[in-house]
PDB file of N, CA and C in Angstrom:
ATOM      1  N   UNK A   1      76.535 102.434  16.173  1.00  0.00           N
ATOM      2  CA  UNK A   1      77.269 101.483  15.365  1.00  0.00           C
ATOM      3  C   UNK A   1      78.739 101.832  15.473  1.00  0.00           C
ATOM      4  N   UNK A   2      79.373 101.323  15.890  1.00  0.00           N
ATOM      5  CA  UNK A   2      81.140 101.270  15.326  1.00  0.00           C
ATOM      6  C   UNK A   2      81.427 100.360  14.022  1.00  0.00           C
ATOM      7  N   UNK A   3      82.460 100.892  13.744  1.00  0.00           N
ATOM      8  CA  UNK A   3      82.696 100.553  12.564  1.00  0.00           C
ATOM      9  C   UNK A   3      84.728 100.991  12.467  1.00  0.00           C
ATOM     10  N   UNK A   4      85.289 100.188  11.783  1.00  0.00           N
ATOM     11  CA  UNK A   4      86.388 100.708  11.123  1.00  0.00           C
ATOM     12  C   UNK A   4      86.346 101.207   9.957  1.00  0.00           C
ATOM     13  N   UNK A   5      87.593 102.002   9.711  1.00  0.00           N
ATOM     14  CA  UNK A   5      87.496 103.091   8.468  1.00  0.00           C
ATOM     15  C   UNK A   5      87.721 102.035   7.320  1.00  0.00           C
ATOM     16  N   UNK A   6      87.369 101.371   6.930  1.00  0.00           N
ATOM     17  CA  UNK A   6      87.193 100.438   5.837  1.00  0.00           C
ATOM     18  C   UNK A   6      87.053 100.944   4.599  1.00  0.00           C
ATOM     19  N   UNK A   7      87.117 100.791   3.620  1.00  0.00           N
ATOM     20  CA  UNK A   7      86.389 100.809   2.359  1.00  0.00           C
ATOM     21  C   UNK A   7      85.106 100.353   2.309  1.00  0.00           C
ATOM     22  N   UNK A   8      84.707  99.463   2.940  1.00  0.00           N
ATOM     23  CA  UNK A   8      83.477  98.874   2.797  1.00  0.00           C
ATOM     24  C   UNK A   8      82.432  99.833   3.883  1.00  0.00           C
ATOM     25  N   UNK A   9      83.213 100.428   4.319  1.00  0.00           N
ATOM     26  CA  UNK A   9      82.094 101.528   5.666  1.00  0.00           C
ATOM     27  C   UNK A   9      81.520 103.002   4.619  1.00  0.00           C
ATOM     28  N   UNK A  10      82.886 102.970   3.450  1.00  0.00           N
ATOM     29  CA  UNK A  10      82.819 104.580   2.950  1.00  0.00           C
ATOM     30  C   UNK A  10      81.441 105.639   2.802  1.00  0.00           C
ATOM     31  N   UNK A  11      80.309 105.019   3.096  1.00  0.00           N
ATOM     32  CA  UNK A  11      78.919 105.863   3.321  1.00  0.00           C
ATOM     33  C   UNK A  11      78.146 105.444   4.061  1.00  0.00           C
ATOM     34  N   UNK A  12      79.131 104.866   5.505  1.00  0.00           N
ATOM     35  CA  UNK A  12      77.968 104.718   6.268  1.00  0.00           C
ATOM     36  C   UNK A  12      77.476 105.549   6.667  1.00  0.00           C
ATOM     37  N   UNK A  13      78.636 106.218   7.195  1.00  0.00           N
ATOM     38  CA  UNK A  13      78.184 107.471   8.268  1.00  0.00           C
ATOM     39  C   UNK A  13      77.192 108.821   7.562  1.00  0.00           C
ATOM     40  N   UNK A  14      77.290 109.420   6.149  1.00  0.00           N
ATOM     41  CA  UNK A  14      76.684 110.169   5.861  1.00  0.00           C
ATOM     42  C   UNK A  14      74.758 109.272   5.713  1.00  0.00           C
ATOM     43  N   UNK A  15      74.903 107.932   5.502  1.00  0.00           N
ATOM     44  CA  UNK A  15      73.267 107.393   5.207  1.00  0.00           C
ATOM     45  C   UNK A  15      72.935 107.340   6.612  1.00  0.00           C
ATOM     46  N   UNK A  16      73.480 106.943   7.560  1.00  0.00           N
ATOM     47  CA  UNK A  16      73.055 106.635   9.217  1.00  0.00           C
ATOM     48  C   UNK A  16      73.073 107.331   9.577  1.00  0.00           C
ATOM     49  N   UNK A  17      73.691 109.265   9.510  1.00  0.00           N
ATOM     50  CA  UNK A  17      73.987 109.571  10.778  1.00  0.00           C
ATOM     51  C   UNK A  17      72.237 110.238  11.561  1.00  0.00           C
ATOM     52  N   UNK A  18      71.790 110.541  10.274  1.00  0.00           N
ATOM     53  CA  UNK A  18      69.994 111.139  10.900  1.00  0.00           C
ATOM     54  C   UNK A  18      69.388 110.001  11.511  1.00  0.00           C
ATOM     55  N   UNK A  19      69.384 108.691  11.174  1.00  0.00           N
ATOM     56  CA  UNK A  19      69.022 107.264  12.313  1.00  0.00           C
ATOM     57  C   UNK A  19      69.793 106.861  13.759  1.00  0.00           C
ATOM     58  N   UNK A  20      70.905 106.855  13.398  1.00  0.00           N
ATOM     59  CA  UNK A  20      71.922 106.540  14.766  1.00  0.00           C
ATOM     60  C   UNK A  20      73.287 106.936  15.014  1.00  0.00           C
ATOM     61  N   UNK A  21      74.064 106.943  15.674  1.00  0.00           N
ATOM     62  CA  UNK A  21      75.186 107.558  16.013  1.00  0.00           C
ATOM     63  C   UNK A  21      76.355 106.564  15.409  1.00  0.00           C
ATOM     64  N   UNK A  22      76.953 106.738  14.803  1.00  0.00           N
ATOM     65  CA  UNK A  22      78.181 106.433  13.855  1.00  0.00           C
ATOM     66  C   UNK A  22      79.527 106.268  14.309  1.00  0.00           C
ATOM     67  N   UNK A  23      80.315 105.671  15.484  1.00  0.00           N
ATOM     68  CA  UNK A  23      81.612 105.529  15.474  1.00  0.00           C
ATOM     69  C   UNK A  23      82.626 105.025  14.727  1.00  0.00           C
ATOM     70  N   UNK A  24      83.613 105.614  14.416  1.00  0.00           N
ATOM     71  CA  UNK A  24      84.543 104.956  13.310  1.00  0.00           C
ATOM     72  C   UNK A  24      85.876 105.188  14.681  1.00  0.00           C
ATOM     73  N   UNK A  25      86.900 103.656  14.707  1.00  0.00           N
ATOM     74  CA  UNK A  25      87.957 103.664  14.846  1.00  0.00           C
ATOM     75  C   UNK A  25      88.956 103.801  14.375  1.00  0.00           C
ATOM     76  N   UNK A  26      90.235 103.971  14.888  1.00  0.00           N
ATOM     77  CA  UNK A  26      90.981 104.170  14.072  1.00  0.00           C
ATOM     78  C   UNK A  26      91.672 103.254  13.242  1.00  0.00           C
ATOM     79  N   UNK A  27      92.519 102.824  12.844  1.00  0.00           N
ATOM     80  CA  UNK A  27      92.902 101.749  12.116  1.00  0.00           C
ATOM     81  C   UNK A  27      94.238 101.083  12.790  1.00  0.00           C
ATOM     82  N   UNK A  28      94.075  99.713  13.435  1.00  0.00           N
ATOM     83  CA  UNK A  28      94.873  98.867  13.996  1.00  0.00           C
ATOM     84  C   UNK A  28      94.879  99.268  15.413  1.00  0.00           C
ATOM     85  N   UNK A  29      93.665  99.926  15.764  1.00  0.00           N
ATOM     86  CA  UNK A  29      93.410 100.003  17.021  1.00  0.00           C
ATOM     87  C   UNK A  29      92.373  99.198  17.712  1.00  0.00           C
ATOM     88  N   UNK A  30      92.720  98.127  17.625  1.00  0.00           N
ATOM     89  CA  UNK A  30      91.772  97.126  18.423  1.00  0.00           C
ATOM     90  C   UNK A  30      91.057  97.028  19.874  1.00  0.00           C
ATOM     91  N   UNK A  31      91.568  97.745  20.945  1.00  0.00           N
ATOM     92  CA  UNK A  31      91.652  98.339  21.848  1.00  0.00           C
ATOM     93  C   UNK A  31      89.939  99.409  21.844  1.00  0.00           C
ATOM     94  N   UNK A  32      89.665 100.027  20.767  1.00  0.00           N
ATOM     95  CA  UNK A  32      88.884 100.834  20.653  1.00  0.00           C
ATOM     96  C   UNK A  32      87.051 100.192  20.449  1.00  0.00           C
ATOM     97  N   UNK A  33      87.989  99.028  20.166  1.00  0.00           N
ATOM     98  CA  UNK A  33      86.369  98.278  19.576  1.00  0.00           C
ATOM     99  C   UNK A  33      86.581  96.808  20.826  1.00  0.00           C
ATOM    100  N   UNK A  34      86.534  96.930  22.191  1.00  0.00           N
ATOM    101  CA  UNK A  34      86.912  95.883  22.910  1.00  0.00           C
ATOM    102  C   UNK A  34      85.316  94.957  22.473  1.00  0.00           C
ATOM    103  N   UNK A  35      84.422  95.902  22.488  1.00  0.00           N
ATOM    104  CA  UNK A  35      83.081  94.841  22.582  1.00  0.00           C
ATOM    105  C   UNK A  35      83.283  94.132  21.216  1.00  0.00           C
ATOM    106  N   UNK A  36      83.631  94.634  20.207  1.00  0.00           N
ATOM    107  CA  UNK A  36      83.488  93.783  18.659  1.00  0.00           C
ATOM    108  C   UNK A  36      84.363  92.635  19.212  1.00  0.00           C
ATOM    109  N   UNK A  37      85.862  93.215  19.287  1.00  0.00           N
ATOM    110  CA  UNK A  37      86.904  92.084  19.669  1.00  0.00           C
ATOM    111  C   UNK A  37      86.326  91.119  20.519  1.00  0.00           C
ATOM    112  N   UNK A  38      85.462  90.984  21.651  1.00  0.00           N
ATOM    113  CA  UNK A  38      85.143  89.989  22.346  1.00  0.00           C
ATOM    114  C   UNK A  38      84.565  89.058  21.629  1.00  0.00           C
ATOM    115  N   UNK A  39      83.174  89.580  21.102  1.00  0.00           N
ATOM    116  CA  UNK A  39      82.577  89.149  20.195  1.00  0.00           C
ATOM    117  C   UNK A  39      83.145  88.085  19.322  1.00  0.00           C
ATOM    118  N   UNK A  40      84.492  88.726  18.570  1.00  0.00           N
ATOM    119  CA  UNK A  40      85.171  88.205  17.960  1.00  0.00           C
ATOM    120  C   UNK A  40      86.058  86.817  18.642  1.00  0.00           C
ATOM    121  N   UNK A  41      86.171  87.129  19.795  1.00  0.00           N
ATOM    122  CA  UNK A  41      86.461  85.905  20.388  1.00  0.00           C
ATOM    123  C   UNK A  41      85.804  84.908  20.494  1.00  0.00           C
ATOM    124  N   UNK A  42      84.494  85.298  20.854  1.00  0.00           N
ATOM    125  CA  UNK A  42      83.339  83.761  20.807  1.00  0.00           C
ATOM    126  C   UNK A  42      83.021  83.561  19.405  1.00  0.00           C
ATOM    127  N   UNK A  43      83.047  84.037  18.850  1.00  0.00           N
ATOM    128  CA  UNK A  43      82.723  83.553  17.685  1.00  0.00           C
ATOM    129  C   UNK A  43      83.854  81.789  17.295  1.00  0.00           C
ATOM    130  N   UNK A  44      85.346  82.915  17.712  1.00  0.00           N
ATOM    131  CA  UNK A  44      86.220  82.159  17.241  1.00  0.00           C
ATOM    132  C   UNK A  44      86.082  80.535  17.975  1.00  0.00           C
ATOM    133  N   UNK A  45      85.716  80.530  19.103  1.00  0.00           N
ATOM    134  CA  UNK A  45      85.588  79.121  19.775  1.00  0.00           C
ATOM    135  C   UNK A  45      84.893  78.220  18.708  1.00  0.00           C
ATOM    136  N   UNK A  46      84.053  78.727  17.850  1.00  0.00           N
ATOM    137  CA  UNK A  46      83.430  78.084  17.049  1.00  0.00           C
ATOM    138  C   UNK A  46      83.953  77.542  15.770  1.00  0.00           C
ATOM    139  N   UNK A  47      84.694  78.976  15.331  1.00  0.00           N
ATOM    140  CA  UNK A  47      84.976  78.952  13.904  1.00  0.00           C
ATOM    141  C   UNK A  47      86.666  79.481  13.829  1.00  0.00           C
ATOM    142  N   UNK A  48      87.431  78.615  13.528  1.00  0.00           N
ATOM    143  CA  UNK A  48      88.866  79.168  13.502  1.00  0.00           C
ATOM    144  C   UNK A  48      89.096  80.285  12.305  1.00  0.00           C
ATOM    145  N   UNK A  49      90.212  80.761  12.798  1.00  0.00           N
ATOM    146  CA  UNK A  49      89.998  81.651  11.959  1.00  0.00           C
ATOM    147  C   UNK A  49      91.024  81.312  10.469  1.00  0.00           C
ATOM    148  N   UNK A  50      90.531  81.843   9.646  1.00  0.00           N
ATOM    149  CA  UNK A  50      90.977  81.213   8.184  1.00  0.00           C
ATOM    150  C   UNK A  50      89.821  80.408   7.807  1.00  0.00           C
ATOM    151  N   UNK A  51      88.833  79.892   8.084  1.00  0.00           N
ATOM    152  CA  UNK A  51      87.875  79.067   7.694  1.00  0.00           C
ATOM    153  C   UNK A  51      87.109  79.478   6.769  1.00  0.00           C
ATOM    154  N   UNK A  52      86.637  78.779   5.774  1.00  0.00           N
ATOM    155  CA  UNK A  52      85.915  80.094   4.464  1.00  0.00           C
ATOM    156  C   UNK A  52      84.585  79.564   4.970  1.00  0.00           C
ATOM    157  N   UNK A  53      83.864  81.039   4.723  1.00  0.00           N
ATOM    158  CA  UNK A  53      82.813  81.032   6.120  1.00  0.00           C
ATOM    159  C   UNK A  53      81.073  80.311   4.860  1.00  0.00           C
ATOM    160  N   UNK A  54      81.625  80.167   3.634  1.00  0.00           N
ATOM    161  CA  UNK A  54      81.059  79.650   2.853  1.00  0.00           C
ATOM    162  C   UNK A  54      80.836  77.892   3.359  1.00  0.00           C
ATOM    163  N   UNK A  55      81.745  77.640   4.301  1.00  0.00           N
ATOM    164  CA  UNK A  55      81.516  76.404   4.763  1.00  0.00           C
ATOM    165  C   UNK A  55      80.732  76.051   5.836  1.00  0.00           C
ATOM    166  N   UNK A  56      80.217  77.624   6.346  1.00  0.00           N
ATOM    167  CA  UNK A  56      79.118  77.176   7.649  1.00  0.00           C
ATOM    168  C   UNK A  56      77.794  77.240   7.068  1.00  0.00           C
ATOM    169  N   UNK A  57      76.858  76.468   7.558  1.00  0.00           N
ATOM    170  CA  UNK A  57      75.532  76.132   7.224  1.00  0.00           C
ATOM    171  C   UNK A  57      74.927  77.168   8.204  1.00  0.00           C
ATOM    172  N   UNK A  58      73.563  77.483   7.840  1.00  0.00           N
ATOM    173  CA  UNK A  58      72.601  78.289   8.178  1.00  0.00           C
ATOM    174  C   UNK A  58      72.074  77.358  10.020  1.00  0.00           C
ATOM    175  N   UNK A  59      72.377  76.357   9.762  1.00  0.00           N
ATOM    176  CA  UNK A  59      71.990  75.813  11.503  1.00  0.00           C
ATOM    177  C   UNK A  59      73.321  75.985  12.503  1.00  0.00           C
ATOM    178  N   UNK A  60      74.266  76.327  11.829  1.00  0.00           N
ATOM    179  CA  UNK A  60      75.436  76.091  12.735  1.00  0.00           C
ATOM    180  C   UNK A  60      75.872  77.580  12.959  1.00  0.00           C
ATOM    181  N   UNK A  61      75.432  78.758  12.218  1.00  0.00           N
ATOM    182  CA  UNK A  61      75.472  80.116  12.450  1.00  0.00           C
ATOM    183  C   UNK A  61      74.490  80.085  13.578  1.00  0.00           C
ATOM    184  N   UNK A  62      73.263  79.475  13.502  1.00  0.00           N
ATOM    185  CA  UNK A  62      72.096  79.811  14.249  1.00  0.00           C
ATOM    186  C   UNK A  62      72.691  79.238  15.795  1.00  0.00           C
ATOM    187  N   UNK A  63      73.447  78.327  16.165  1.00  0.00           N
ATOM    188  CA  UNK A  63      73.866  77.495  17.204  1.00  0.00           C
ATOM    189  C   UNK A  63      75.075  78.251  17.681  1.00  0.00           C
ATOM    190  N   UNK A  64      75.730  79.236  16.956  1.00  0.00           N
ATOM    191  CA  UNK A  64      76.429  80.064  17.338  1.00  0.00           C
ATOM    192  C   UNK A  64      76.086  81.594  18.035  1.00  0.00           C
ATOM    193  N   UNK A  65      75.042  81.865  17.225  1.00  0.00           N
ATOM    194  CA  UNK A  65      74.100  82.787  17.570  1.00  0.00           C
ATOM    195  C   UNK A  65      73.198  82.497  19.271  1.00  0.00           C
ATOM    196  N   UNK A  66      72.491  81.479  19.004  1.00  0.00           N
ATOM    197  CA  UNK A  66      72.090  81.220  20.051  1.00  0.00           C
ATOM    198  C   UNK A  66      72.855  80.721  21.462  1.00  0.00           C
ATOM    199  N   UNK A  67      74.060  80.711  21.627  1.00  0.00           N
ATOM    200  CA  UNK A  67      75.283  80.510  22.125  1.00  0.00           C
ATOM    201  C   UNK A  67      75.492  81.644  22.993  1.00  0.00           C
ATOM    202  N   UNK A  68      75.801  82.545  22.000  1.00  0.00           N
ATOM    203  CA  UNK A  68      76.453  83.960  22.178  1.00  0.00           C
ATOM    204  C   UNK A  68      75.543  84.736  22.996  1.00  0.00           C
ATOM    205  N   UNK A  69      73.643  84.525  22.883  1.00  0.00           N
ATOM    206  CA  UNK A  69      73.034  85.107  23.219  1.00  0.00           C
ATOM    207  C   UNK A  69      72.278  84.567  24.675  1.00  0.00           C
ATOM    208  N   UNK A  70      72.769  83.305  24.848  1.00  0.00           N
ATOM    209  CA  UNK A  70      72.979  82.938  26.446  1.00  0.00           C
ATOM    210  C   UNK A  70      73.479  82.783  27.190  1.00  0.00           C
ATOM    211  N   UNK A  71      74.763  83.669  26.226  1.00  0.00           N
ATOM    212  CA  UNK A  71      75.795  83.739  27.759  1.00  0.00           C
ATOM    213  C   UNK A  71      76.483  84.737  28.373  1.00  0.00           C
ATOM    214  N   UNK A  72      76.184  84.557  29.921  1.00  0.00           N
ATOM    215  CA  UNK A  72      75.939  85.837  30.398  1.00  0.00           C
ATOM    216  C   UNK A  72      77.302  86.620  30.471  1.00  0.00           C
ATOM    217  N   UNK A  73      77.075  87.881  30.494  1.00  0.00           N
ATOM    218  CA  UNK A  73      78.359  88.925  30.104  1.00  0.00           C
ATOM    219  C   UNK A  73      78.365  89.509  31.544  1.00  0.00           C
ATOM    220  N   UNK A  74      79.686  89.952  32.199  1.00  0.00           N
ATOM    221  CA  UNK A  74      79.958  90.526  33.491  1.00  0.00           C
ATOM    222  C   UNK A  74      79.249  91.905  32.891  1.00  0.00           C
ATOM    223  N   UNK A  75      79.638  92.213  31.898  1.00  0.00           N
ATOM    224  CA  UNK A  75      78.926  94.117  31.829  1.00  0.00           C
ATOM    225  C   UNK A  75      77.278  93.913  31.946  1.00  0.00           C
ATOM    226  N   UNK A  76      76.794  92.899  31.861  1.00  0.00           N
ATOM    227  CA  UNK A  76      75.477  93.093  31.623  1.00  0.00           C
ATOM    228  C   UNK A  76      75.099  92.277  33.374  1.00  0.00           C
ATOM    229  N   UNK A  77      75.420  92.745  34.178  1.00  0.00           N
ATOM    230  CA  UNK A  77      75.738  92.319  35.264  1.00  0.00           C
ATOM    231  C   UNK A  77      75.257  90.636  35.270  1.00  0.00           C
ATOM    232  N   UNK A  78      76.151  90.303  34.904  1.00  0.00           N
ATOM    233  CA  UNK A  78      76.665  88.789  34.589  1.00  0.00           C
ATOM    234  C   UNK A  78      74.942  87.756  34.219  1.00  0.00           C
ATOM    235  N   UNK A  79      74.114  88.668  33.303  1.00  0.00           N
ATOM    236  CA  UNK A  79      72.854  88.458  32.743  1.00  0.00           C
ATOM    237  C   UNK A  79      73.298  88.133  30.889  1.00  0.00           C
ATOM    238  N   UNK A  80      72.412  87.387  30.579  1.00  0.00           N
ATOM    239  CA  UNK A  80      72.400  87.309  29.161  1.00  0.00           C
ATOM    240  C   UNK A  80      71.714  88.288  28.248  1.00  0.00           C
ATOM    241  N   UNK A  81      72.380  88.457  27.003  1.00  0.00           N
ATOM    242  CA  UNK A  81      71.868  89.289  26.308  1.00  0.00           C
ATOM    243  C   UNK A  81      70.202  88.835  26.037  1.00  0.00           C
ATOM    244  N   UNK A  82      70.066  87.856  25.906  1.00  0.00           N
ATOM    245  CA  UNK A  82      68.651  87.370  25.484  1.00  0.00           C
ATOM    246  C   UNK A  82      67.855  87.710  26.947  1.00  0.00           C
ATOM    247  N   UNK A  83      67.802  87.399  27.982  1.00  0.00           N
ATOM    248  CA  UNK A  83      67.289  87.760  29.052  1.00  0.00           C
ATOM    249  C   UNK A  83      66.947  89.073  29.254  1.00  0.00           C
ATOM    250  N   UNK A  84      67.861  89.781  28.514  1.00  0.00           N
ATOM    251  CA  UNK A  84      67.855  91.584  29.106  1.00  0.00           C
ATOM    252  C   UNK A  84      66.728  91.890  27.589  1.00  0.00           C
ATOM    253  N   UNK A  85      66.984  91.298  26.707  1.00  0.00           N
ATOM    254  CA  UNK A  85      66.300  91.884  25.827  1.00  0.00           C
ATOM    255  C   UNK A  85      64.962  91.685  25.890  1.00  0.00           C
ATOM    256  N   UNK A  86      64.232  89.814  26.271  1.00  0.00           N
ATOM    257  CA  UNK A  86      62.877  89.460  26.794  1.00  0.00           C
ATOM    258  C   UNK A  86      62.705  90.899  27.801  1.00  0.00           C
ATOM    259  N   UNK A  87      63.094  91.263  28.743  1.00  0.00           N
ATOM    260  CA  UNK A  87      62.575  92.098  29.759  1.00  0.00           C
ATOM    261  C   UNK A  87      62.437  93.110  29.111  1.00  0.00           C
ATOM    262  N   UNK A  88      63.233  94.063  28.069  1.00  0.00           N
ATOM    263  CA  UNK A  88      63.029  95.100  27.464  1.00  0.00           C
ATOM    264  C   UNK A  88      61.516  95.047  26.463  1.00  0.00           C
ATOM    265  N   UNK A  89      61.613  93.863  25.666  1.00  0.00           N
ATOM    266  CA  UNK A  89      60.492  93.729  24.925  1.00  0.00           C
ATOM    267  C   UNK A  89      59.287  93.410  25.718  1.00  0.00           C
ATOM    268  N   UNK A  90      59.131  93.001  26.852  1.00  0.00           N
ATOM    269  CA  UNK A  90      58.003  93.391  28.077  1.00  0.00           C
ATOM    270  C   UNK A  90      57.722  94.730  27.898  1.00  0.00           C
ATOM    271  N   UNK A  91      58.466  95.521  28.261  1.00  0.00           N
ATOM    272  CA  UNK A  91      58.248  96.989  28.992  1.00  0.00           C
ATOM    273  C   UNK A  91      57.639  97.094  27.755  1.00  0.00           C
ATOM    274  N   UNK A  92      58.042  96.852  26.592  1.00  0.00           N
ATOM    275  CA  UNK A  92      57.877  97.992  25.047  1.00  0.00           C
ATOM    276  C   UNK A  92      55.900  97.332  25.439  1.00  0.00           C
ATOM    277  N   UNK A  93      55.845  96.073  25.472  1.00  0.00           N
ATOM    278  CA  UNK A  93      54.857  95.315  25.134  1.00  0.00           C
ATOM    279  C   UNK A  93      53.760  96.243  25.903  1.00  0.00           C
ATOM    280  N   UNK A  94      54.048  96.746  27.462  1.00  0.00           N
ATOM    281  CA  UNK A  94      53.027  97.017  28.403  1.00  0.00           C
ATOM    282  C   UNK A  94      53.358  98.695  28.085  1.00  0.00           C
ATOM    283  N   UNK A  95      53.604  99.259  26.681  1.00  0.00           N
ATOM    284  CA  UNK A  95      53.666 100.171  26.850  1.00  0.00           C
ATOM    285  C   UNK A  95      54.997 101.670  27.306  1.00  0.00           C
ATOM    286  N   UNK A  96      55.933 100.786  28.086  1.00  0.00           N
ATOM    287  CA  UNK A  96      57.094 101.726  28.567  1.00  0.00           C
ATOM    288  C   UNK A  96      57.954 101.326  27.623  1.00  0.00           C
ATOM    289  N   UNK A  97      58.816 102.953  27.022  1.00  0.00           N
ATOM    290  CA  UNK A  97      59.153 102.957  25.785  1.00  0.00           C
ATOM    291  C   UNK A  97      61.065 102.072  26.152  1.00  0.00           C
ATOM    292  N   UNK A  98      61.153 101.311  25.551  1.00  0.00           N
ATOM    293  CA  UNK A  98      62.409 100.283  25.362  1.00  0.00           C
ATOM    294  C   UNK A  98      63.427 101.290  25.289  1.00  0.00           C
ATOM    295  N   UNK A  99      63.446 102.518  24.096  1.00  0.00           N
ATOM    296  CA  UNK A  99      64.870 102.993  24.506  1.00  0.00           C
ATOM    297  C   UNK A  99      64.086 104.754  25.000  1.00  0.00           C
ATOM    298  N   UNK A 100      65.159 105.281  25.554  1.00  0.00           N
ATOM    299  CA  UNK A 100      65.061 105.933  26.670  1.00  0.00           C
ATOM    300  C   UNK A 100      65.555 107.775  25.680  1.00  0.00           C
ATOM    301  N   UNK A 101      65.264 108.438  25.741  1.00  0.00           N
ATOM    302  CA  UNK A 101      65.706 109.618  24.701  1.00  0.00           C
ATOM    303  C   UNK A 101      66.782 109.784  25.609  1.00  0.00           C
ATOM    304  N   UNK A 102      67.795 110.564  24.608  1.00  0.00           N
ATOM    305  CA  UNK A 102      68.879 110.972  25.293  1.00  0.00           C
ATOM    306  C   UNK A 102      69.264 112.482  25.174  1.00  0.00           C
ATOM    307  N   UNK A 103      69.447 112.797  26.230  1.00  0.00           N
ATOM    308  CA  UNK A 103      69.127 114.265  26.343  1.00  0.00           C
ATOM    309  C   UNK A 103      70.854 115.243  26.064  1.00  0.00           C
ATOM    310  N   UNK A 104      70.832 116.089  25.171  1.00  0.00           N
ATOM    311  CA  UNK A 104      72.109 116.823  24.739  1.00  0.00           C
ATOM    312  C   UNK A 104      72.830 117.778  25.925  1.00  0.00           C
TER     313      UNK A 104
END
């Protein structure tokens, strides 16, 4: 998980860190979080920013969502996130474990 040093983060890292690995950036370093920022870019095609997000409906998050998750990313060698994940949830399905241990 990344995360900025927020107020709203102030216990993530001590409840997560025995589940998953915890990055915190620094503050006004945008640069550090390029994948959020992208993210943050498609989103924005959708939703300008200033928009009170109280004004999006539950089908038009979902149309954003489903958007985001078919379209293919150069890092994911220009494959969709939804594509890579069907193939992962195969392997889990026939048995070969989805994530991979990582060795210290």
């Amino acid at each position: 998980i990344t995360s900025d040093n927020g107020s709203e983060f102030a216990g993530l890292h001590t409840s997560l860190q025995e589940v998953v690995n915890v990055y915190f950036t620094h503050p006004y370093a945008s640069w550090e979080r390029g994948t959020s920022e992208n993210q943050h870019k498609i989103i924005r095609r959708f939703l300008p920013k200033g928009q009170p997000l109280e004004a999006i409906c539950d089908r038009q998050c979902l149309r954003i969502q489903n958007w985001m998750n078919d379209y293919p990313r150069k890092q994911l060698g220009y494959q969709t996130p939804y594509d890579l994940f069907v193939r992962e949830f195969h392997k889990e399905r026939k048995g070969e474990p989805v994530v991979k241990p990582v060795s210290a």
